[in-house]
N, C-alpha and C. Protein backbone atom coordinates (compact mmCIF):
# COMPACT_ATOMS: atom_id res chain seq x y z
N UNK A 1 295.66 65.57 21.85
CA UNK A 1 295.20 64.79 20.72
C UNK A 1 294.30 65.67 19.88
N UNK A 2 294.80 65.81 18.87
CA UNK A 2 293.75 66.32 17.77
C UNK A 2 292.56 65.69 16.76
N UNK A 3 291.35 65.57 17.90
CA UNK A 3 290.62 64.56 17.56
C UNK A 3 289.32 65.86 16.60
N UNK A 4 289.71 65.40 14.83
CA UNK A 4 288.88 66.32 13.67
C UNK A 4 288.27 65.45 13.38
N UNK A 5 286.98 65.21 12.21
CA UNK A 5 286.41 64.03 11.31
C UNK A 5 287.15 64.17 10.36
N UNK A 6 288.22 65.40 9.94
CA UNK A 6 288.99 65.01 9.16
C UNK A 6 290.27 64.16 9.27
N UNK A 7 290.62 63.94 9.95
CA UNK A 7 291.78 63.05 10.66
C UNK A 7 290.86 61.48 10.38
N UNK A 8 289.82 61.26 11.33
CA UNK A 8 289.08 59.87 11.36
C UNK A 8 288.59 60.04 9.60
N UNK A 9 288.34 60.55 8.86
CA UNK A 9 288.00 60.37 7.57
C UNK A 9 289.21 59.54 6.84
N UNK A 10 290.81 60.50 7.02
CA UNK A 10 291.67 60.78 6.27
C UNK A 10 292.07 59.19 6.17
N UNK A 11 292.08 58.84 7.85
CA UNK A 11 292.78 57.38 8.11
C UNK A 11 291.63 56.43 7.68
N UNK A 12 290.87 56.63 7.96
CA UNK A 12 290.06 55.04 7.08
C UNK A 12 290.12 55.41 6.00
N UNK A 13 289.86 56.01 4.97
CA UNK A 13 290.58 56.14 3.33
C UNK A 13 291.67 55.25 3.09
N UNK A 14 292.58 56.02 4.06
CA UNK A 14 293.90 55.28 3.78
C UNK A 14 294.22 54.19 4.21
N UNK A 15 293.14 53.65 5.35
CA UNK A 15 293.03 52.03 5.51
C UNK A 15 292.83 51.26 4.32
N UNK A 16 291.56 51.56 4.10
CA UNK A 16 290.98 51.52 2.65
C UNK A 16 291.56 51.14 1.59
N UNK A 17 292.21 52.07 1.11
CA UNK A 17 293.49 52.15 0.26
C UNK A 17 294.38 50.91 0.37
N UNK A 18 294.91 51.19 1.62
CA UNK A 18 295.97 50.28 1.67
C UNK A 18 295.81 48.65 1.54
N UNK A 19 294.67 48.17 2.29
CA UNK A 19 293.60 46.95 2.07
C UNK A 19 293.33 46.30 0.72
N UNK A 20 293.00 47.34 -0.09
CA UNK A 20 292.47 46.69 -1.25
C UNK A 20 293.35 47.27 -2.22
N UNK A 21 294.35 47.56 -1.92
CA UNK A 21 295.83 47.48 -2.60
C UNK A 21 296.26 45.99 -2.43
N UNK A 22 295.81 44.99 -1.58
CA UNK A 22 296.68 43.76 -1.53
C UNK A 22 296.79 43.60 -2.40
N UNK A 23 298.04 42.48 -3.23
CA UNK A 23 298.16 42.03 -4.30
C UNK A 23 299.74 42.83 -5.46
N UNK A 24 299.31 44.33 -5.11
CA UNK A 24 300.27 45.22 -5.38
C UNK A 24 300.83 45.71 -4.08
N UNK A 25 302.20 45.28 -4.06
CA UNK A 25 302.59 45.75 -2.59
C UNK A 25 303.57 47.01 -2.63
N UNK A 26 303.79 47.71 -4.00
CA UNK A 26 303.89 48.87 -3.87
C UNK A 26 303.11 49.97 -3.55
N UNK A 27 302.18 49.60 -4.40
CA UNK A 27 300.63 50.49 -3.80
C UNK A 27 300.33 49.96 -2.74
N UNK A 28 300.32 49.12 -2.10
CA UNK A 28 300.15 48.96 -0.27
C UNK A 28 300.77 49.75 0.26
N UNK A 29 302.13 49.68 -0.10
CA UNK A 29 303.35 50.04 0.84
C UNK A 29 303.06 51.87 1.32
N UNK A 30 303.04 52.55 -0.21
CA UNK A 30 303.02 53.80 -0.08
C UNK A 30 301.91 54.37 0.94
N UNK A 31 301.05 53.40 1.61
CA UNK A 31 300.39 53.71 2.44
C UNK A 31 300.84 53.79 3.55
N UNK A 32 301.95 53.34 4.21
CA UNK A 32 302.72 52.77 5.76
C UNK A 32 304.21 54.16 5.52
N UNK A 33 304.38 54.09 6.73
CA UNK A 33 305.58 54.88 7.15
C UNK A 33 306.71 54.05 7.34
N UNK A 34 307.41 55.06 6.85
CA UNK A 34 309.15 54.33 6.93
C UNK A 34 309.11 53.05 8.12
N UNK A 35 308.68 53.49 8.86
CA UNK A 35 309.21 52.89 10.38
C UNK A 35 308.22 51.60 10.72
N UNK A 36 307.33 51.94 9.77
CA UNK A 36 306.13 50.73 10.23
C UNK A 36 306.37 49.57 10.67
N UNK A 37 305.49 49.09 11.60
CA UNK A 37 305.57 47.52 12.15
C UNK A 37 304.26 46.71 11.75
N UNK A 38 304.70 45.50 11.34
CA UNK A 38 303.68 44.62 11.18
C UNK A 38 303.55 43.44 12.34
N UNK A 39 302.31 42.91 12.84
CA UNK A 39 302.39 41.98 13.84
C UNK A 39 301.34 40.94 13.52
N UNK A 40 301.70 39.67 13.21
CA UNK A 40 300.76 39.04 12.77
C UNK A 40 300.89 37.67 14.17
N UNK A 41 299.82 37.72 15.24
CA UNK A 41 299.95 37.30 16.62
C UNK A 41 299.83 35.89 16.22
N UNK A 42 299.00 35.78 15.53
CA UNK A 42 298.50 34.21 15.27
C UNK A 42 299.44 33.60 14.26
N UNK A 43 300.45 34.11 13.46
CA UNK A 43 301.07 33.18 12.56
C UNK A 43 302.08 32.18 13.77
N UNK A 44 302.47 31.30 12.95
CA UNK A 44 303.41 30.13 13.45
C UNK A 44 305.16 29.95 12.93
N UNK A 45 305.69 31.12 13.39
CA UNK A 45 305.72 31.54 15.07
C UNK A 45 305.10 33.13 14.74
N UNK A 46 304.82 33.49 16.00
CA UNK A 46 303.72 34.95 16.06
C UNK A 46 305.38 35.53 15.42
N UNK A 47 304.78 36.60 14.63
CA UNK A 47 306.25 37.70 13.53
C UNK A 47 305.62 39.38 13.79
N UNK A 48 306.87 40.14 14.21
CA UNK A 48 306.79 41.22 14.27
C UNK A 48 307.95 41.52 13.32
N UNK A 49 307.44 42.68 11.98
CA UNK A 49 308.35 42.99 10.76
C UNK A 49 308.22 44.23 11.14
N UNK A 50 309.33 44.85 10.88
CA UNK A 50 309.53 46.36 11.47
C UNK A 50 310.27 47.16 10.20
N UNK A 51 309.94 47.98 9.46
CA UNK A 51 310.56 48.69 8.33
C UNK A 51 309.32 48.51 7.19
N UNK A 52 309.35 49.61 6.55
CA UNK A 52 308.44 49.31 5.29
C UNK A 52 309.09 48.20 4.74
N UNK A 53 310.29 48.60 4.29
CA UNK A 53 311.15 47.90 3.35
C UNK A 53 310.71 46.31 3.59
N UNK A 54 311.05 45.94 4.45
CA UNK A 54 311.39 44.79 5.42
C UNK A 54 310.00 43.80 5.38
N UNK A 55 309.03 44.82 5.71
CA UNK A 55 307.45 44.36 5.45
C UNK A 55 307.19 44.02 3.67
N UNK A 56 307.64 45.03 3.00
CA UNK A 56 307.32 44.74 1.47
C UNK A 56 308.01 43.56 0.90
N UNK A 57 309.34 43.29 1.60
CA UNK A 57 309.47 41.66 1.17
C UNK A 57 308.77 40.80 1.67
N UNK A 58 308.38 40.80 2.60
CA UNK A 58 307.56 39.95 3.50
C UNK A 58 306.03 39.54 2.86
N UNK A 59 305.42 40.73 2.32
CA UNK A 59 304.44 40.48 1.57
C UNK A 59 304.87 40.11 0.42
N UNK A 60 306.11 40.75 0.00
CA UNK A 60 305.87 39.84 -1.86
C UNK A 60 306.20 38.12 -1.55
N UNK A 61 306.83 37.82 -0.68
CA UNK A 61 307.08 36.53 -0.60
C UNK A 61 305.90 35.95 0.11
N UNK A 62 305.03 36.67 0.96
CA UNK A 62 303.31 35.69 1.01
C UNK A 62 302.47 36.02 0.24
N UNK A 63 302.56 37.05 -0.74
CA UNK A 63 301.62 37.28 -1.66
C UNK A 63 302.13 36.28 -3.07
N UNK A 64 303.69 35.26 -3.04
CA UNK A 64 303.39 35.08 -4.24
C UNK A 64 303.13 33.51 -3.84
N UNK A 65 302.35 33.22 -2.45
CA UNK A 65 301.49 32.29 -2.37
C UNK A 65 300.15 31.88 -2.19
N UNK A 66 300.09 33.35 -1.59
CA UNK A 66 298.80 33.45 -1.37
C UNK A 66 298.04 34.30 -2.38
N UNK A 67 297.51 34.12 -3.26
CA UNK A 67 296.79 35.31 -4.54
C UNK A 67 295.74 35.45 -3.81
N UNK A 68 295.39 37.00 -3.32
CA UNK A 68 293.85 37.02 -2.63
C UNK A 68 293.69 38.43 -3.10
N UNK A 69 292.63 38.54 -2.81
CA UNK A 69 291.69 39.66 -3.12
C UNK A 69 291.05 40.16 -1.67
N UNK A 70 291.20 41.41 -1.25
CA UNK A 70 290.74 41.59 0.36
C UNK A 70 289.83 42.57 0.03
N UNK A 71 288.78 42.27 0.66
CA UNK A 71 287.04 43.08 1.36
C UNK A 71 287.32 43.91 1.89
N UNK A 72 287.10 44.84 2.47
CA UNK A 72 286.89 45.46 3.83
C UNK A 72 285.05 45.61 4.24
N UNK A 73 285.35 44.79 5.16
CA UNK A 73 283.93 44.62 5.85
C UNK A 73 283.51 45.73 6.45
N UNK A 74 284.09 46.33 7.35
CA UNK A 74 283.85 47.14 8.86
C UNK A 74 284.89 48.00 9.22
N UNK A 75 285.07 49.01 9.62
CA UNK A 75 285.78 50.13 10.10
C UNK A 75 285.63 50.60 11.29
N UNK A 76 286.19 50.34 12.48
CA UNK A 76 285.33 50.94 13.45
C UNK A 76 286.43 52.05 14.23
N UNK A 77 286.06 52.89 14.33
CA UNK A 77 286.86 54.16 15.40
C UNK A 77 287.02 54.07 16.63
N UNK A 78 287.91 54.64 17.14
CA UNK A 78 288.00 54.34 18.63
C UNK A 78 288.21 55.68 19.23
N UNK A 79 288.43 56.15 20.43
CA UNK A 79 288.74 57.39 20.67
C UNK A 79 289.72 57.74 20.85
N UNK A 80 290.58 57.47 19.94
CA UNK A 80 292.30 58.28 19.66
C UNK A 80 291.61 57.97 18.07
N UNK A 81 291.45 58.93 17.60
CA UNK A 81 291.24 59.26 16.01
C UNK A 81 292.71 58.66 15.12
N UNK A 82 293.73 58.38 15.71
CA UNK A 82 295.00 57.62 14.61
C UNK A 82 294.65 56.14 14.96
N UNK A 83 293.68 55.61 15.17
CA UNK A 83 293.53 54.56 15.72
C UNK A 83 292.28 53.59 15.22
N UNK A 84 292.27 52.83 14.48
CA UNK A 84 291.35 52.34 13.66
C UNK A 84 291.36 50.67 13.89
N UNK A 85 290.25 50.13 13.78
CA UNK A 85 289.94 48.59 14.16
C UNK A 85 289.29 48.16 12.36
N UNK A 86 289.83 47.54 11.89
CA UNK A 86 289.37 47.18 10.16
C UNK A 86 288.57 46.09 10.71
N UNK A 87 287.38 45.12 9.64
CA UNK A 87 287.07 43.64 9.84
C UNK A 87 287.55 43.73 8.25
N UNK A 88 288.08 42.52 7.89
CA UNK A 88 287.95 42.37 6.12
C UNK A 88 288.26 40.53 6.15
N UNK A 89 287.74 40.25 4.69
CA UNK A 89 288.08 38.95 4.47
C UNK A 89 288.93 39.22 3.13
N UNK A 90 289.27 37.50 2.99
CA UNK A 90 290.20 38.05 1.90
C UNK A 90 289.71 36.15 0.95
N UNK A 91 289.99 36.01 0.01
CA UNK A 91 289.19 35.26 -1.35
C UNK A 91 290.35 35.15 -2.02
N UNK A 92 290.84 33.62 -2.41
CA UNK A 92 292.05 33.42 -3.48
C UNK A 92 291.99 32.36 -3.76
N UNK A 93 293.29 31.83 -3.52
CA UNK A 93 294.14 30.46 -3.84
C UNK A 93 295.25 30.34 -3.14
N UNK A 94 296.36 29.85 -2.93
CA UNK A 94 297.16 29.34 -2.48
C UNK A 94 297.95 28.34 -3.69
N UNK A 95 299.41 29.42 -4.21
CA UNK A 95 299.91 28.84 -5.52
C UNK A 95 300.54 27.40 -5.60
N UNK A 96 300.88 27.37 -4.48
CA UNK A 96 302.03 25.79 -4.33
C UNK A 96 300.93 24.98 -4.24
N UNK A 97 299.29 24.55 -3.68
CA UNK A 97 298.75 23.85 -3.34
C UNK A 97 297.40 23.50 -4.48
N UNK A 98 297.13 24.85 -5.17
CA UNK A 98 295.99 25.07 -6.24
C UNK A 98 294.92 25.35 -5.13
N UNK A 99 294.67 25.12 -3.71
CA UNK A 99 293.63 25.12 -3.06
C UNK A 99 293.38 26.63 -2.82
N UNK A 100 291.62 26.65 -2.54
CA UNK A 100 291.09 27.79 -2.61
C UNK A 100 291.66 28.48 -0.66
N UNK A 101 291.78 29.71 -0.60
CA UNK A 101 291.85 30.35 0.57
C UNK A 101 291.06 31.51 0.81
N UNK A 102 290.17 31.24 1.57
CA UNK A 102 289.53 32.29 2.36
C UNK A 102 290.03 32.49 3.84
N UNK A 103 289.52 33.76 4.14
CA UNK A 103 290.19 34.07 5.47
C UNK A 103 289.07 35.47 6.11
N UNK A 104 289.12 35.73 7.73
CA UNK A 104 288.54 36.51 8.04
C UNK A 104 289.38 37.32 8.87
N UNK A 105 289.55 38.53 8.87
CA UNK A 105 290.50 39.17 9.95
C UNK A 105 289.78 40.50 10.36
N UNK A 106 290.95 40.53 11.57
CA UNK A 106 290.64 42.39 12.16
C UNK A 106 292.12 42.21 12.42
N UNK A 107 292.12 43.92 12.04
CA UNK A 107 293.60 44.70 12.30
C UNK A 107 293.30 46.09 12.82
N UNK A 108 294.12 45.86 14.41
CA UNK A 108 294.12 47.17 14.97
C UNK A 108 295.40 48.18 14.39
N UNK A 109 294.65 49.09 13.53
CA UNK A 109 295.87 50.11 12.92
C UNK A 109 296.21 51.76 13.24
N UNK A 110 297.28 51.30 13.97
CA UNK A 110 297.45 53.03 14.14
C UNK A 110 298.11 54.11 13.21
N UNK A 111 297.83 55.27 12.98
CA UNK A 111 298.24 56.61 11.98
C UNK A 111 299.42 56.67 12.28
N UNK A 112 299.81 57.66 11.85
CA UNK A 112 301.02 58.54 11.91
C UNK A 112 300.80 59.82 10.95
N UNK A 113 300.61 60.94 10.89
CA UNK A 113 300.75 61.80 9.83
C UNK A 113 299.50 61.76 8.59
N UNK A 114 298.77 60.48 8.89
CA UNK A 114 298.18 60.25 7.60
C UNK A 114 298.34 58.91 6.99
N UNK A 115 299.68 58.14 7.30
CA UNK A 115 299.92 56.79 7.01
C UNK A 115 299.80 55.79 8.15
N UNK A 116 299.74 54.83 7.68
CA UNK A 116 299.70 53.21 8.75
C UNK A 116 301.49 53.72 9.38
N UNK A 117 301.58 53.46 10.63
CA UNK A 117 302.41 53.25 11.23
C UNK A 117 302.66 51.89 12.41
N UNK A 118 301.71 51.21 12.11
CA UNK A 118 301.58 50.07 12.74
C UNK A 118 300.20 49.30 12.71
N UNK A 119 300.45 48.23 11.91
CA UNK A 119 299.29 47.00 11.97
C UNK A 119 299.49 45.69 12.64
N UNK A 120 298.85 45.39 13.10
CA UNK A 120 298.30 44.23 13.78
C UNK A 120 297.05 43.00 13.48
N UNK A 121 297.70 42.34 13.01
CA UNK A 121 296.43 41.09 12.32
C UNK A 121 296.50 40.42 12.75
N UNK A 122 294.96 40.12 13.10
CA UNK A 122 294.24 38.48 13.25
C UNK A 122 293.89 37.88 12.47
N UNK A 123 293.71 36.83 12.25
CA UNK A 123 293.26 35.72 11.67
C UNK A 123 293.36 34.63 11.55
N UNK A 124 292.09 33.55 11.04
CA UNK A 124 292.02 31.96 11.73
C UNK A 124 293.57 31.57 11.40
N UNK A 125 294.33 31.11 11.93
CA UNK A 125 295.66 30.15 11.49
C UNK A 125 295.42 28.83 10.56
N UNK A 126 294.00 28.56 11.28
CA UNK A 126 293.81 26.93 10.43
C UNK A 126 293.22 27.06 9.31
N UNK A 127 292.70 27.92 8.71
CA UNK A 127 292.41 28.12 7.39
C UNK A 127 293.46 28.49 6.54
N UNK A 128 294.65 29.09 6.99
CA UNK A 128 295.85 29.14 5.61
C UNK A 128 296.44 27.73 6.53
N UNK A 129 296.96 26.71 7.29
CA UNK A 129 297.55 26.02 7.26
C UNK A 129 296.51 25.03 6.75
N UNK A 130 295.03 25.18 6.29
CA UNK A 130 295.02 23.86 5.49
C UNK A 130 294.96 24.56 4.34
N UNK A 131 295.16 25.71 3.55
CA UNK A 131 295.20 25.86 2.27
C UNK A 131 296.44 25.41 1.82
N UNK A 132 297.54 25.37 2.93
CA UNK A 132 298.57 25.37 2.37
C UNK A 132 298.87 24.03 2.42
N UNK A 133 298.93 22.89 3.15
CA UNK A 133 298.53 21.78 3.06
C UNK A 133 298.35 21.00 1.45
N UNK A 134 298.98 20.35 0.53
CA UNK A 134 298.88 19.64 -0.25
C UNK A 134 297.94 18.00 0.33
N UNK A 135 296.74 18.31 -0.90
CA UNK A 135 296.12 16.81 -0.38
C UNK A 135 297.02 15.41 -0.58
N UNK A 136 296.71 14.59 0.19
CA UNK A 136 297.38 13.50 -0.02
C UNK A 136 297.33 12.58 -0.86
């Protein structure tokens, strides 16, 4: 393992980057590797998306419900330097419902070369299933 501060620099940048790219999921994308996997444990049903490609539809079709804006709170390192723990929240709406959505997450993300090659997100479930929720 080639554990530099330039390696642990390079990849939280490009966490960074990629994070507060939400919204534009081309500029997200160019952050992830061909091969990337996404795993979101807590959605209903838990989804593992495997392909950039595959992932970038995936976000344009929850990004054109969810309009958010994402934080990055916290960064924390671990000892495999391709290996990064994010905290971030994220601040919007929810288009089909008009209701406001906030959210809090961590994503364990591993490198590849310099890019995301695999993310993993948490976050509350019951806060987007009541944004998404139309009142009665």
């Amino acid at each position: 393992m080639n554990d530099t501060p330039e390696i642990r620099t390079r990849n939280a940048a490009t966490l960074r980057a990629a994070l507060t790219s939400v919204g534009d999921v081309d500029a997200q994308m160019a952050h992830y590797t061909d091969d990337t996997v996404f795993e979101f444990p807590y959605a209903a049903p838990p989804a593992r998306i495997e392909g950039r490609q595959t992932v970038a539809d995936y976000l344009r079709g929850a990004l054109g419900i969810f309009e958010i804006r994402v934080t990055v709170t916290k960064i924390h390192e671990t000892a495999d330097p391709d290996t990064l723990i994010a905290e971030f929240t994220s601040e919007g709406k929810v288009t089909t419902t008009g209701k406001t959505y906030t959210n809090t997450y961590i994503s364990v993300v591993h490198f590849r070369d310099g890019l995301i090659a695999h993310q993993k997100e948490f976050y509350n479930p019951n806060a987007a299933t009541e944004a998404l929720t139309p009142d009665a």
